[in-house]
N, C-alpha and C. Protein backbone atom coordinates (compact mmCIF):
# COMPACT_ATOMS: atom_id res chain seq x y z
N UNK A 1 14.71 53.44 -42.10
CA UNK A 1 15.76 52.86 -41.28
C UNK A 1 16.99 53.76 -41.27
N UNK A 2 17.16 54.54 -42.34
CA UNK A 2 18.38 55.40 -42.53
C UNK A 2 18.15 56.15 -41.75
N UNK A 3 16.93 57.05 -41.69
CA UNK A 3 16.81 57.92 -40.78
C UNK A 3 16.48 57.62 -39.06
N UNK A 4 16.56 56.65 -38.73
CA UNK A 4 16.52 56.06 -37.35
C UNK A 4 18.42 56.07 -37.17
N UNK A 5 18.65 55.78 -38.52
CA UNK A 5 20.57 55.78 -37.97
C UNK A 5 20.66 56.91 -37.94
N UNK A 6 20.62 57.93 -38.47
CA UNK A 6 20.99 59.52 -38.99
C UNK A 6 20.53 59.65 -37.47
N UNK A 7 19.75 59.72 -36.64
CA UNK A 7 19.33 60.49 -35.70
C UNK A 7 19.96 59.69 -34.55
N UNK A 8 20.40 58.49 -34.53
CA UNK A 8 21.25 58.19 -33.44
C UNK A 8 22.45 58.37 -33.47
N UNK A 9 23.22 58.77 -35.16
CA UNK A 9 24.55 59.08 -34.79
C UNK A 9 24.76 60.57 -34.21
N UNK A 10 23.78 61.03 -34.80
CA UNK A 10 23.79 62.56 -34.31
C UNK A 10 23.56 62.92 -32.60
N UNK A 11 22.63 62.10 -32.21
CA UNK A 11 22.46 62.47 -30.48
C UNK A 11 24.22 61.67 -29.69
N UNK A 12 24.29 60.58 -30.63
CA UNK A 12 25.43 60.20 -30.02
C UNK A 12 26.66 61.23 -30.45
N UNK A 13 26.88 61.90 -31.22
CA UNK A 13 28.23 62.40 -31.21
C UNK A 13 27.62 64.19 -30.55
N UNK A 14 26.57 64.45 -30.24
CA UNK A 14 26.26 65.64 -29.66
C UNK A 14 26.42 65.26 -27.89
N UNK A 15 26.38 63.94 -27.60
CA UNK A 15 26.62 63.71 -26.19
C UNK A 15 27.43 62.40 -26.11
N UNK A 16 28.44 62.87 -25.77
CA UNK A 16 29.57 62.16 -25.62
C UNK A 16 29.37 61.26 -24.28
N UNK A 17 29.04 61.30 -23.05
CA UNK A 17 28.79 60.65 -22.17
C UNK A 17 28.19 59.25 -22.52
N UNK A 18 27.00 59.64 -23.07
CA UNK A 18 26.17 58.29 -23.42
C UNK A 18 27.04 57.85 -24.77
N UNK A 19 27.71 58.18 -25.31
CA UNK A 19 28.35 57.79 -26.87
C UNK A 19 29.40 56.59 -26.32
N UNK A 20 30.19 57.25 -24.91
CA UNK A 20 31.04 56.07 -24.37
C UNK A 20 30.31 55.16 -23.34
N UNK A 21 29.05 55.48 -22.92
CA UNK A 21 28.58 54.30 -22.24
C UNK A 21 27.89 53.02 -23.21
N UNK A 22 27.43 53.62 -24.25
CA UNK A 22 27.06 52.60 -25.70
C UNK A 22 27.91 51.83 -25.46
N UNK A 23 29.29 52.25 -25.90
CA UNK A 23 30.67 51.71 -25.89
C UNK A 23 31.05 50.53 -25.28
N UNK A 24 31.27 51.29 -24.29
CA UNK A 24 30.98 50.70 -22.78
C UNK A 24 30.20 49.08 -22.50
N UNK A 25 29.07 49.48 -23.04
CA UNK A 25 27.82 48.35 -22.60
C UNK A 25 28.21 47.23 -24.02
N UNK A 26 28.67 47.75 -24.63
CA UNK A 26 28.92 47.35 -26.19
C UNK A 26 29.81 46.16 -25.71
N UNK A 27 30.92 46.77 -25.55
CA UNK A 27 32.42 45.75 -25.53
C UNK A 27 32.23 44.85 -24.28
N UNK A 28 31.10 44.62 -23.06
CA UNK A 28 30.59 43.92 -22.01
C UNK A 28 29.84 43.16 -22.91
N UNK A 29 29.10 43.11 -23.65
CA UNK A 29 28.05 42.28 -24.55
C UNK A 29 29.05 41.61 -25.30
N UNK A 30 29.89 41.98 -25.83
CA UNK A 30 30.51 41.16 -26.78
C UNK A 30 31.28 39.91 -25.88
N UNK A 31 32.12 40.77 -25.09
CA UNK A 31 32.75 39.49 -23.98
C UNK A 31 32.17 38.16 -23.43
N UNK A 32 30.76 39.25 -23.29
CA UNK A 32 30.03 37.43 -22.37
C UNK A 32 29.81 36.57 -23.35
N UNK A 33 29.23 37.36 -24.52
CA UNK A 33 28.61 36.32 -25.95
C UNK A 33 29.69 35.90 -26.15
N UNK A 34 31.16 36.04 -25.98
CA UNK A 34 32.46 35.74 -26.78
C UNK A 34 32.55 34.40 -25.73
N UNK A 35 32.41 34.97 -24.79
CA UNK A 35 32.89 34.17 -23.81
C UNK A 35 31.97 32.40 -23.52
N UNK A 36 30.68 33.23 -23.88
CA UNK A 36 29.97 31.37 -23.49
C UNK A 36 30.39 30.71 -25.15
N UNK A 37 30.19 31.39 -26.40
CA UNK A 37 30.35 30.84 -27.09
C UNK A 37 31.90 29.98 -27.39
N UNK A 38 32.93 30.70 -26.75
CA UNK A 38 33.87 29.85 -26.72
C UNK A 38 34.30 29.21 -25.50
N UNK A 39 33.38 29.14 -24.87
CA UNK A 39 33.20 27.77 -23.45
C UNK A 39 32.62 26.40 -24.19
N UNK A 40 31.30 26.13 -25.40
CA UNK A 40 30.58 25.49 -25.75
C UNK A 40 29.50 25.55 -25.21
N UNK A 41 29.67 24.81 -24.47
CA UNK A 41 28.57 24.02 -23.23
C UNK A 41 28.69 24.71 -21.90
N UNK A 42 27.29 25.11 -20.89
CA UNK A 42 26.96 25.37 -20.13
C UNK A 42 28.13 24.45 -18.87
N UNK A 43 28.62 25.07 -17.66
CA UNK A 43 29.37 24.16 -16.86
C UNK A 43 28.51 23.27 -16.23
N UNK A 44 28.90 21.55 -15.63
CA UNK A 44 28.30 20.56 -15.28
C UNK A 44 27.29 21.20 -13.94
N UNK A 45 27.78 22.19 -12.88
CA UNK A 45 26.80 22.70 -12.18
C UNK A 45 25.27 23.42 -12.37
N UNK A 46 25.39 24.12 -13.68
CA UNK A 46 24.45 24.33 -14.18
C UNK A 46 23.37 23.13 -14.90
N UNK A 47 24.08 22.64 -15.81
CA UNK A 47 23.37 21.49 -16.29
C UNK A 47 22.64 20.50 -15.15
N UNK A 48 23.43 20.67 -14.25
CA UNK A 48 22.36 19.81 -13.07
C UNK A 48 21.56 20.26 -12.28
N UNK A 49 21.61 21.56 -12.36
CA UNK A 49 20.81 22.57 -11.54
C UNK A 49 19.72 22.22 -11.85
N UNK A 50 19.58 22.86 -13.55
CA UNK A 50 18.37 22.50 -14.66
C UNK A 50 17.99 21.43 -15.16
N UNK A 51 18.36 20.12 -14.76
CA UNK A 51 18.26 19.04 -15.16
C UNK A 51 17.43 18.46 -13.89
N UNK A 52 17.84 18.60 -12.64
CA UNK A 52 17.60 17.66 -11.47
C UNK A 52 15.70 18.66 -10.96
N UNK A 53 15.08 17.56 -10.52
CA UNK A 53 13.99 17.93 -10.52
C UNK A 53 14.26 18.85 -8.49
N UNK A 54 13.40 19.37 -8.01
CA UNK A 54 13.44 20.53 -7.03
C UNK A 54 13.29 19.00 -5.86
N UNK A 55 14.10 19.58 -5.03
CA UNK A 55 14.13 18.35 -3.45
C UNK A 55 12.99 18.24 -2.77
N UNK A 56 12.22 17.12 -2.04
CA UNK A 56 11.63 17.21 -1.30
C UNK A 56 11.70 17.78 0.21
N UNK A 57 11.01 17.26 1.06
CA UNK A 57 11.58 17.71 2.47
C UNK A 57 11.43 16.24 2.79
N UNK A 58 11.76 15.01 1.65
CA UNK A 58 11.85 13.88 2.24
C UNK A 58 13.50 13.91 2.67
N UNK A 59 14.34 13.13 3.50
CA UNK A 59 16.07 12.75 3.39
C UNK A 59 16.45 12.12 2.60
N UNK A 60 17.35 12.27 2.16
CA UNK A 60 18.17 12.04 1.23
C UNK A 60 18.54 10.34 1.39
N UNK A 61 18.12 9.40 0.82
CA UNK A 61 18.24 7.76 1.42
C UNK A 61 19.55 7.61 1.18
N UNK A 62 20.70 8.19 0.67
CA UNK A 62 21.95 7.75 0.94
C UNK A 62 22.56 9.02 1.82
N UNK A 63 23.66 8.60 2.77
CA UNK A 63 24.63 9.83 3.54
C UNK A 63 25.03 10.18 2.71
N UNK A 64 25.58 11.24 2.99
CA UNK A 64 26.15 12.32 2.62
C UNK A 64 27.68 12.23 2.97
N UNK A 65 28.35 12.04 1.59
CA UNK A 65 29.70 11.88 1.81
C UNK A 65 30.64 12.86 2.29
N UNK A 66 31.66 12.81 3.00
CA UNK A 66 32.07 13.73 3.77
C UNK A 66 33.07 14.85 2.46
N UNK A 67 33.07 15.82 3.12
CA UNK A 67 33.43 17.12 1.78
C UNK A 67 34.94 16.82 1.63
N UNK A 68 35.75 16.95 0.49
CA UNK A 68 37.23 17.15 0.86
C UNK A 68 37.76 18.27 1.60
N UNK A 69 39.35 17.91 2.28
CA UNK A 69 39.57 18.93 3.04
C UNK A 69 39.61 20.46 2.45
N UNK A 70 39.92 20.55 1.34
CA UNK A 70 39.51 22.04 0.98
C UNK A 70 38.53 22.33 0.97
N UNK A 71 37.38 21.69 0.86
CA UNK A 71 35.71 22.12 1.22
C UNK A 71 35.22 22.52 2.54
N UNK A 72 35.65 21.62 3.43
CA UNK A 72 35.45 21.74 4.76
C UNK A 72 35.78 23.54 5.15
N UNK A 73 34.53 23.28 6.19
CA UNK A 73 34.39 24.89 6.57
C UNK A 73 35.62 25.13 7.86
N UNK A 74 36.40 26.57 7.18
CA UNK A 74 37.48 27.26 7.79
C UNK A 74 37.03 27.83 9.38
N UNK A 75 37.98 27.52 10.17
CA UNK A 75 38.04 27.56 11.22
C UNK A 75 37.69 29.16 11.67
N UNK A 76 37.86 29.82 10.70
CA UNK A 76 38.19 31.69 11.02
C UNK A 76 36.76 31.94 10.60
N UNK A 77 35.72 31.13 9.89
CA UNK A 77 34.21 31.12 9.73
C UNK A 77 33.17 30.66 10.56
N UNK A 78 34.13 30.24 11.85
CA UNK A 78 33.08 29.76 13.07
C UNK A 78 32.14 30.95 13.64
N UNK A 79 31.18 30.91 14.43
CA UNK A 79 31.15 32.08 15.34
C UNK A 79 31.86 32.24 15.99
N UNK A 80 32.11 33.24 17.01
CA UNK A 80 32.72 33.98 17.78
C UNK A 80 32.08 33.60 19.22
N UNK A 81 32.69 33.30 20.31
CA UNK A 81 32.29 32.97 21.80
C UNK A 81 31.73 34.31 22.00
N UNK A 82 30.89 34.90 22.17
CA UNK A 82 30.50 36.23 22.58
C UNK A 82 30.16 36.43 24.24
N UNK A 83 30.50 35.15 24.71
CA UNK A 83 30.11 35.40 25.89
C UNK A 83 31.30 36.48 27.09
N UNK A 84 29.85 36.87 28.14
CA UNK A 84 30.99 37.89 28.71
C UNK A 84 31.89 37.61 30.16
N UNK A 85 32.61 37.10 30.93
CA UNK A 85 33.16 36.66 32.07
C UNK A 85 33.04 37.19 32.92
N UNK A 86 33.17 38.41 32.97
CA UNK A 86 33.18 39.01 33.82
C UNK A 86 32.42 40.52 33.82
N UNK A 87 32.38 41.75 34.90
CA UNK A 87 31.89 42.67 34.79
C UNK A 87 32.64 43.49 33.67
N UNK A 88 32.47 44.08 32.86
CA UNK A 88 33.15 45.23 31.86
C UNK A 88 33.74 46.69 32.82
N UNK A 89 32.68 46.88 33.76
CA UNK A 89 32.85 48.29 34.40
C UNK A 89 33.76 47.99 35.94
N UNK A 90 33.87 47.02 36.16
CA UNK A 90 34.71 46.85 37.34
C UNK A 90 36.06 46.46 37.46
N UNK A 91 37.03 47.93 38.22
CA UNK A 91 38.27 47.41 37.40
C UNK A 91 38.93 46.38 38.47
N UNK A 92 39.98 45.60 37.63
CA UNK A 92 40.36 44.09 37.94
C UNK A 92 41.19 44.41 38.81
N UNK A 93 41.15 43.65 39.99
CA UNK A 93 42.70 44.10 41.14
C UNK A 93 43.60 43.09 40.64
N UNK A 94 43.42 42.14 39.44
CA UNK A 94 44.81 42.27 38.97
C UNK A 94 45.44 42.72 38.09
N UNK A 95 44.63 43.57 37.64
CA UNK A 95 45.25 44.76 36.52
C UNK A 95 45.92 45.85 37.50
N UNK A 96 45.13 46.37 38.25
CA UNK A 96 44.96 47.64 39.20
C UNK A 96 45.44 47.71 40.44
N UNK A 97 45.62 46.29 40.89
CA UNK A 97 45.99 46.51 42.38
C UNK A 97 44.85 46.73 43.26
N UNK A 98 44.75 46.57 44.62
CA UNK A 98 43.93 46.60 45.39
C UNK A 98 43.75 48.14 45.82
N UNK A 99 42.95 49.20 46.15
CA UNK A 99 42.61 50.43 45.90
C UNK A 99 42.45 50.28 47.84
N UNK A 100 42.87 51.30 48.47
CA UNK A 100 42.35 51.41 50.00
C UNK A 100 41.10 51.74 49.77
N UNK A 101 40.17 52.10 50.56
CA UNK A 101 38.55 51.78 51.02
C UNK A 101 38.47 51.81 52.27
N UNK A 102 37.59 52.36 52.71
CA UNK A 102 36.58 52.80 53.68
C UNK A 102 35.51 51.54 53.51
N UNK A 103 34.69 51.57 55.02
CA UNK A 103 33.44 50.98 54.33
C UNK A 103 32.47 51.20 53.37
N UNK A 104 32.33 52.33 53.25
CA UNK A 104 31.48 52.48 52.36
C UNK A 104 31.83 52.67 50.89
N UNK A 105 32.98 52.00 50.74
CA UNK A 105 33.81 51.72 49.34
C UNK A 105 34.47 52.36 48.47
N UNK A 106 34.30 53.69 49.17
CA UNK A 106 35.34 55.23 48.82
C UNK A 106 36.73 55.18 49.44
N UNK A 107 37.37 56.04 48.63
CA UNK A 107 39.24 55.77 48.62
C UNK A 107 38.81 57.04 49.79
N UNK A 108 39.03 56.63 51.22
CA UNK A 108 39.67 57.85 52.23
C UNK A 108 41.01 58.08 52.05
N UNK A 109 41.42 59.54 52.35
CA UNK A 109 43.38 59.40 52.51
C UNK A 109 42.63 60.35 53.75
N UNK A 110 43.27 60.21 54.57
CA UNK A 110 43.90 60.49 55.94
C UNK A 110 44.54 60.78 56.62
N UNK A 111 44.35 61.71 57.60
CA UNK A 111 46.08 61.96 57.86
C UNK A 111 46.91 60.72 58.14
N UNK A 112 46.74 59.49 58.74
CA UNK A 112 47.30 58.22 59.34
C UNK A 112 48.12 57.77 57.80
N UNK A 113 48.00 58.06 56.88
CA UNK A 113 48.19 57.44 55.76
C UNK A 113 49.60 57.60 55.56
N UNK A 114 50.72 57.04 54.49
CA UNK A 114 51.89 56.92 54.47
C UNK A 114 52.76 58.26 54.09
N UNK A 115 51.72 59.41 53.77
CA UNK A 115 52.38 60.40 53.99
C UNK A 115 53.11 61.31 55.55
N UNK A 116 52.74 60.34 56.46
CA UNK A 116 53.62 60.37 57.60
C UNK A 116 52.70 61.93 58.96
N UNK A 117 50.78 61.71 58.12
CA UNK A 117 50.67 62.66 59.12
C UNK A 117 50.30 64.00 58.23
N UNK A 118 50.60 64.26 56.86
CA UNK A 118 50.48 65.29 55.83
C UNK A 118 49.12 66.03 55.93
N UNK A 119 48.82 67.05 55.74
CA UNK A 119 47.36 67.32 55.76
C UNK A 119 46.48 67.05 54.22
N UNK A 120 45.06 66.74 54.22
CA UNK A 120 44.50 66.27 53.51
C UNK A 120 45.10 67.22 52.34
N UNK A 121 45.07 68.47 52.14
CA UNK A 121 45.33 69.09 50.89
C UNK A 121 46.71 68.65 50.37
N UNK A 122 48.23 68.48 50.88
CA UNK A 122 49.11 68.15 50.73
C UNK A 122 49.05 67.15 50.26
N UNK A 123 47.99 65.93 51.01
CA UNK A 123 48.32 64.15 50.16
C UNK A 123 47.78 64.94 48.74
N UNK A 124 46.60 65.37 48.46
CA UNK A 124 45.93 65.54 47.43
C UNK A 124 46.57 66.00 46.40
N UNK A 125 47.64 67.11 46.88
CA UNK A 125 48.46 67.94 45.76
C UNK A 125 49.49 66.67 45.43
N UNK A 126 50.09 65.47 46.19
CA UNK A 126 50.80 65.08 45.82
C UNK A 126 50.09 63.99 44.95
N UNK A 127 49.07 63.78 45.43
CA UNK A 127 48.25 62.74 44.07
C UNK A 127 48.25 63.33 42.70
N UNK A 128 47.64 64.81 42.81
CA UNK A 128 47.70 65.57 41.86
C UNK A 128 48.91 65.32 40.88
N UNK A 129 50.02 65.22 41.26
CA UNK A 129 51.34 65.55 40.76
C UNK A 129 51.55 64.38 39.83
N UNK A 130 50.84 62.91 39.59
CA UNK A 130 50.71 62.57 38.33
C UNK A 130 50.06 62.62 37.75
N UNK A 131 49.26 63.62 37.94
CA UNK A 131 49.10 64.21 36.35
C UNK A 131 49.12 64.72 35.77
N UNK A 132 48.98 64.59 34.32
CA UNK A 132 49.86 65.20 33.30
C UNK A 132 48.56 66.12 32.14
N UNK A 133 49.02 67.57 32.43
CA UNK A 133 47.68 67.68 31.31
C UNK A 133 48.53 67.81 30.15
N UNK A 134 47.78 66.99 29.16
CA UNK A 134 48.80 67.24 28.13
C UNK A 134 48.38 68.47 26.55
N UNK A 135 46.43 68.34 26.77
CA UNK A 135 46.19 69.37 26.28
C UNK A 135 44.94 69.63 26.43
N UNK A 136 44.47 70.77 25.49
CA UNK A 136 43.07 71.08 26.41
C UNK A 136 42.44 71.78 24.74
N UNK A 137 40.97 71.38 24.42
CA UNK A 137 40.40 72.13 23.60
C UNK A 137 39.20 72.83 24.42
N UNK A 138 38.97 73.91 23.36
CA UNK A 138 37.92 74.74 24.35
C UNK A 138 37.12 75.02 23.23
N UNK A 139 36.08 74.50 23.48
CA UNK A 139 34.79 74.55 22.55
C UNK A 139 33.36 74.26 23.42
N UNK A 140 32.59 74.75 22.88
CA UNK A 140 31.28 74.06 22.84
C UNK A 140 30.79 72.46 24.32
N UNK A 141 31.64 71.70 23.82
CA UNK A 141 32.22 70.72 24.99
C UNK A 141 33.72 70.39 25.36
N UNK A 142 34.52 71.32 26.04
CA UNK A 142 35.83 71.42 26.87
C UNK A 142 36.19 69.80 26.73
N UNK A 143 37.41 70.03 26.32
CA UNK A 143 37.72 68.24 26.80
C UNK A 143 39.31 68.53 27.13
N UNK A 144 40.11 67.91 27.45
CA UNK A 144 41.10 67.72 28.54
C UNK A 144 41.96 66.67 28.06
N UNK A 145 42.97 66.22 27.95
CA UNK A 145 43.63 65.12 27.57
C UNK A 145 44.85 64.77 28.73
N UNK A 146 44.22 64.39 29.81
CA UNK A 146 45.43 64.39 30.96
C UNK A 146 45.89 62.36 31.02
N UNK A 147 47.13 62.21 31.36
CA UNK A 147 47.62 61.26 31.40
C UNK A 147 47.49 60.16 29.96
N UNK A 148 47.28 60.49 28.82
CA UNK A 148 46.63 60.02 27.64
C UNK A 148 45.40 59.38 27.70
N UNK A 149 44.18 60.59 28.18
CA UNK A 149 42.75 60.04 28.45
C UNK A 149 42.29 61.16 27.87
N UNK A 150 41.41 61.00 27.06
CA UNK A 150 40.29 62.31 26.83
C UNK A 150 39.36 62.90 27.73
N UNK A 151 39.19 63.56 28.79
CA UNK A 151 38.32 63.98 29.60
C UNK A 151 37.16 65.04 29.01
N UNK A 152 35.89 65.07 29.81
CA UNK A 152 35.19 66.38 29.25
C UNK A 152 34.81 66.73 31.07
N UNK A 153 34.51 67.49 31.23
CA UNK A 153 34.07 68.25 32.63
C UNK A 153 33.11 67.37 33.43
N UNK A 154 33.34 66.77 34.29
CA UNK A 154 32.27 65.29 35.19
C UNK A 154 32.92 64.22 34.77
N UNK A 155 34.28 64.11 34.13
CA UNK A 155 34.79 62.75 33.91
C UNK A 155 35.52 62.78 35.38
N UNK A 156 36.25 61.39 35.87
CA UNK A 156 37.13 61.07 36.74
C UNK A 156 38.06 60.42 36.28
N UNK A 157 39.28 61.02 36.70
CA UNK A 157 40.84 60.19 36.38
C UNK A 157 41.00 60.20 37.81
N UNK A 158 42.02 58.66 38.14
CA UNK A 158 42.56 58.58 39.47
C UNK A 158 42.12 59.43 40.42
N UNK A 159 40.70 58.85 40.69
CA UNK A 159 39.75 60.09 41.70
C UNK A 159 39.90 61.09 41.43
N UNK A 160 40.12 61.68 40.38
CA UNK A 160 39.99 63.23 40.16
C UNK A 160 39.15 63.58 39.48
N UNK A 161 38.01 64.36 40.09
CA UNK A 161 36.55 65.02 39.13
C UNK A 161 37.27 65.96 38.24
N UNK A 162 37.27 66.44 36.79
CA UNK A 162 37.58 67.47 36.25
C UNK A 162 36.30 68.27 36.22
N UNK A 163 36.41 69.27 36.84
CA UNK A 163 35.80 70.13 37.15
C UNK A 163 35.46 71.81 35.97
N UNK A 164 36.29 72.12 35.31
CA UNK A 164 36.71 72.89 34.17
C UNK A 164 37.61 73.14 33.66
N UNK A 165 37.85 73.78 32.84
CA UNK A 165 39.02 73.19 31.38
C UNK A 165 38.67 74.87 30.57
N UNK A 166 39.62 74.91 30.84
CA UNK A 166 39.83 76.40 29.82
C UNK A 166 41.70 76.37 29.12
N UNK A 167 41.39 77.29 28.37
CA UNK A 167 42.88 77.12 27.63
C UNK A 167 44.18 76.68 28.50
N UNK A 168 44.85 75.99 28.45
CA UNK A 168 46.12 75.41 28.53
C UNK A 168 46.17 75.46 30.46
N UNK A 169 45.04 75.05 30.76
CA UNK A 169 44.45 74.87 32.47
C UNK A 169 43.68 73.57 32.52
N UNK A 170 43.65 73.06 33.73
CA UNK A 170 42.27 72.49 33.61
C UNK A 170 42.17 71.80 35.06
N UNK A 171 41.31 72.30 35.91
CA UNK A 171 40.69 72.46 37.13
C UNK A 171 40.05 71.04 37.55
N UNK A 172 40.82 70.16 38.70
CA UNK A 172 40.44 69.03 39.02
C UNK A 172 39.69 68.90 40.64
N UNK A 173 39.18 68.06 41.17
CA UNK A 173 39.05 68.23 42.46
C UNK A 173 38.53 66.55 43.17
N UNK A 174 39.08 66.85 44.60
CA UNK A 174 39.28 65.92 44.67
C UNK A 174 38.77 66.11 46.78
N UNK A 175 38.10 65.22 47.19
CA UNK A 175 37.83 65.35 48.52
C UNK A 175 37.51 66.82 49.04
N UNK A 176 36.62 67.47 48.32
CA UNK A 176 36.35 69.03 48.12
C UNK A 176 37.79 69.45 47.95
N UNK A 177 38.73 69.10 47.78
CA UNK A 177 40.04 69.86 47.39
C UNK A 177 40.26 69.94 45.58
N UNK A 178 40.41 71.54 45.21
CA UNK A 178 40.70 71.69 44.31
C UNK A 178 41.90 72.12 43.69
N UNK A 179 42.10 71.28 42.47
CA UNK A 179 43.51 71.59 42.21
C UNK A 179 43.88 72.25 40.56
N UNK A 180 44.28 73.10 40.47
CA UNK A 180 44.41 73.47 39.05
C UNK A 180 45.95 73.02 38.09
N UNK A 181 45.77 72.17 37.03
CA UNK A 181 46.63 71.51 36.35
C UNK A 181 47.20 72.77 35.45
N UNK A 182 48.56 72.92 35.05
CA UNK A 182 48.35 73.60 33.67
C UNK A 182 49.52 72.77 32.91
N UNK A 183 49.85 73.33 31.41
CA UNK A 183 50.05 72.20 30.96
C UNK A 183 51.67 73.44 30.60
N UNK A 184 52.95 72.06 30.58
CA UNK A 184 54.06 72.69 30.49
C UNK A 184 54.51 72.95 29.44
């Protein structure tokens, strides 16, 4: 028996890791044993756990008394309505406003339009003019950050296809009119 101790004090003070997880596991053992022994007795939930024989799938012949209000289930533990109202991808004309249209459901500008007669490239440059590139990475996949939107090349902002994106540029187009952004 001596020599079963001799050889565990020795691996324990040659490895310190396991010397403090002993430790460790040591002073957890003592707590719980400390701990039921100075509880006494098992709590009344347990004792009835192990006491009461397993339920049928007969009902219960008396109701079921209603829980107190701190038992009762919290309002923030309901589900969630997940249902959806409306389309996700269609934007709201009362967020957005009503958009001009053609029949065939594309934004025409025109010369007739409130630029007083302007030619198509002129309305376009002046559409152009809000926006804002604010920056541009150039990698692998180009992306664009105009008006606080992340773009990559085939996205659309306010009818504008971004078309390419190179350093502190980035090339939009719009009714075959192309317009190049750069950033100030």
């Amino acid at each position: 028996m001596d020599n079963l101790k001799n050889k565990l004090v020795k691996e324990l003070m040659r490895d310190k890791k396991k010397m403090i997880l002993l430790a460790v596991l040591l002073v957890v053992g003592v707590a719980v044993v400390g701990r039921l022994v100075l509880a006494g007795s098992p709590p009344a939930k347990v004792k009835a756990a192990v006491a009461s024989p397993p339920r049928s799938a007969a009902p219960d012949p008396l109701p079921a008394e209603p829980e107190p209000p701190d038992r009762r289930p919290d309002k923030r533990h309901e589900p969630l309505d997940t249902t959806i109202s409306q389309d996700l991808f269609v934007a709201s004309e009362s967020i957005y406003g009503r958009a001009p249209a053609s029949s065939d459901g594309h934004r025409r500008y025109s010369s007739g339009s409130s630029t007083g007669g302007a030619s198509p490239r002129s309305e376009v440059e002046q559409q152009s003019s809000m926006l804002k590139l604010q920056s541009t990475v150039v990698s692998d996949a180009p992306t664009a950050i105009i008006n606080d939107q992340v773009l990559r090349v085939g996205d659309v902002i306010e009818g504008f296809r971004v078309v390419g994106i190179s350093s502190r540029m980035c090339e939009v187009e719009k009714d075959s009119i192309r317009i190049t952004l750069e950033m100030r």
